[in-house]
C-alpha atoms as a PDB file:
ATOM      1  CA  UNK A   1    -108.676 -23.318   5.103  1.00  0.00           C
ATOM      2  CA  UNK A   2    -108.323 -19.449   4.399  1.00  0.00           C
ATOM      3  CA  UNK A   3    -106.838 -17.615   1.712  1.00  0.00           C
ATOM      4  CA  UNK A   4    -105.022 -14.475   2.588  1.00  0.00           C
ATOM      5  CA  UNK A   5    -106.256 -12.244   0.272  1.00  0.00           C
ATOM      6  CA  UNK A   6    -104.606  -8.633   1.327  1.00  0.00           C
ATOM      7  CA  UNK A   7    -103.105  -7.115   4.142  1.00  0.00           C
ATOM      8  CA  UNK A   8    -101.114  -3.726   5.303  1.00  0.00           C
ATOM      9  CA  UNK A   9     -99.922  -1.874   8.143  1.00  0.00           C
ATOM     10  CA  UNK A  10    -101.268   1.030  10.013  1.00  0.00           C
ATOM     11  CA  UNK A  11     -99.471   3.379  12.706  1.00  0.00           C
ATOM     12  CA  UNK A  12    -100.872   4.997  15.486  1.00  0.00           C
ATOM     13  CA  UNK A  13     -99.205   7.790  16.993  1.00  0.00           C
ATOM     14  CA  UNK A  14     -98.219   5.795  20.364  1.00  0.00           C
ATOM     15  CA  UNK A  15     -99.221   3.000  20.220  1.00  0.00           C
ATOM     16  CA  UNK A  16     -97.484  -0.259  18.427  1.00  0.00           C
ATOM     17  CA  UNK A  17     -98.395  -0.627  14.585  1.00  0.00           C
ATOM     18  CA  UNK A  18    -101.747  -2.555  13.926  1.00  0.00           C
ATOM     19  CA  UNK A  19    -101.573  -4.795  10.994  1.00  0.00           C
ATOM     20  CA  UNK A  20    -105.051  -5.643   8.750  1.00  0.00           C
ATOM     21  CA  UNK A  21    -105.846  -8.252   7.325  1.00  0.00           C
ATOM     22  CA  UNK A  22    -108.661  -9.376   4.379  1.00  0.00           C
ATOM     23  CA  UNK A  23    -109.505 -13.018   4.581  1.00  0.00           C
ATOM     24  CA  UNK A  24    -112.146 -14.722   2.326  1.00  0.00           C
ATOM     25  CA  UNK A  25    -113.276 -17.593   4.420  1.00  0.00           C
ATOM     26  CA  UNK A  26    -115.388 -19.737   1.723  1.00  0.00           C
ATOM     27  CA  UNK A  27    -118.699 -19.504   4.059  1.00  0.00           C
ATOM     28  CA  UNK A  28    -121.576 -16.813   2.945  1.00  0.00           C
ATOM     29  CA  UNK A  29    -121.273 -14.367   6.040  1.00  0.00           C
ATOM     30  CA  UNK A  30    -118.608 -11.357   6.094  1.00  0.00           C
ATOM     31  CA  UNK A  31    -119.017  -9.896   9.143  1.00  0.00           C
ATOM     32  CA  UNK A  32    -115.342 -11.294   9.781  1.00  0.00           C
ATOM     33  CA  UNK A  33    -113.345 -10.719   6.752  1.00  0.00           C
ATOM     34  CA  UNK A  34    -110.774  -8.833   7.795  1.00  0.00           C
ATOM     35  CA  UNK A  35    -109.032  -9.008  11.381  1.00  0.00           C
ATOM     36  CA  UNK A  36    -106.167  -6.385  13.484  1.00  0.00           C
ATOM     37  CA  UNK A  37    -103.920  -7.313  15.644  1.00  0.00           C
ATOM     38  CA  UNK A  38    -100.787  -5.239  16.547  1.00  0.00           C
ATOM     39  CA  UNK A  39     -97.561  -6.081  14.710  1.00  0.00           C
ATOM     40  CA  UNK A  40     -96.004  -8.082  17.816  1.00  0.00           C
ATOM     41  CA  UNK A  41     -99.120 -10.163  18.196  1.00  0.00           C
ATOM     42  CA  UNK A  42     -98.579 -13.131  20.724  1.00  0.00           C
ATOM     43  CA  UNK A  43    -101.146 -15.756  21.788  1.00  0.00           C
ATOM     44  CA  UNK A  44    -103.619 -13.908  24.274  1.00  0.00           C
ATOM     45  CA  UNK A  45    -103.302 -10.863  22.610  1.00  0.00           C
ATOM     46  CA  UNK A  46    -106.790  -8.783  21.157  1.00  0.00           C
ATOM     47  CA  UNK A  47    -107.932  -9.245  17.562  1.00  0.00           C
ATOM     48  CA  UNK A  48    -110.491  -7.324  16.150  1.00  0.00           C
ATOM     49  CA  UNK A  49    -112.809  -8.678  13.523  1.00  0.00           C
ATOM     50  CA  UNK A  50    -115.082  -6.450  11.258  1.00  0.00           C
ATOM     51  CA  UNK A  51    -117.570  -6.847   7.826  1.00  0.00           C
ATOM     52  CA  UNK A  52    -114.510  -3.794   6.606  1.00  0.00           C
ATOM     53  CA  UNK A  53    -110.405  -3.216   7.657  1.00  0.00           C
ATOM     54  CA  UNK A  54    -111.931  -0.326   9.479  1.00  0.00           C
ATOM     55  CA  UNK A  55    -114.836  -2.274  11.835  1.00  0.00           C
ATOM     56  CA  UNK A  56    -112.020  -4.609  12.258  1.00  0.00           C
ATOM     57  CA  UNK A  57    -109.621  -1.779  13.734  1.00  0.00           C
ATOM     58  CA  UNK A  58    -112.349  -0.144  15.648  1.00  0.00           C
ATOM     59  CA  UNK A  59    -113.199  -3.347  17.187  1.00  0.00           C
ATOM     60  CA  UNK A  60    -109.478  -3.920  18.045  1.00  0.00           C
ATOM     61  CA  UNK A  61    -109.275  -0.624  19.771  1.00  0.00           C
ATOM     62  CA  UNK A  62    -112.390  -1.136  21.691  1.00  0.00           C
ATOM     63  CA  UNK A  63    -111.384  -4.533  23.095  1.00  0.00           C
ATOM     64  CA  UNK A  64    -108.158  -2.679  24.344  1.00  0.00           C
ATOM     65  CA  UNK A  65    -109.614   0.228  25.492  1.00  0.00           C
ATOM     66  CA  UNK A  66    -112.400  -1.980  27.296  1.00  0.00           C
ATOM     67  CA  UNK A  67    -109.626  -4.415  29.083  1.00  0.00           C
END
């Protein structure tokens, strides 16, 4: 089970909005506490995962930029 523990929304200038959020999984590693998506996320979509809300939006763009 996870707990939703915070999230927000960022723009980018031309892109769609990319939401964050900070989950607290109860298991000892945080390499994937928070996650991005975009705001219209559908099911094949990129997520990006990251130990901080900014690792997890720099991993987001590099999936997308990397497709």
């Amino acid at each position: 089970m996870r707990t939703h523990c915070h999230s927000k929304t960022q723009k980018t200038k031309t892109m769609r909005k990319i939401t964050t959020s900070h989950d607290c999984p109860p298991i000892p590693v945080r390499d994937y506490d928070w996650s991005a998506s975009r705001e219209d996320w559908d099911e094949g979509d990129f997520i990006g995962y990251g130990r901080t809300e900014q690792d997890a939006i720099n991993d987001l763009l590099e999936k997308e930029y990397l497709k």
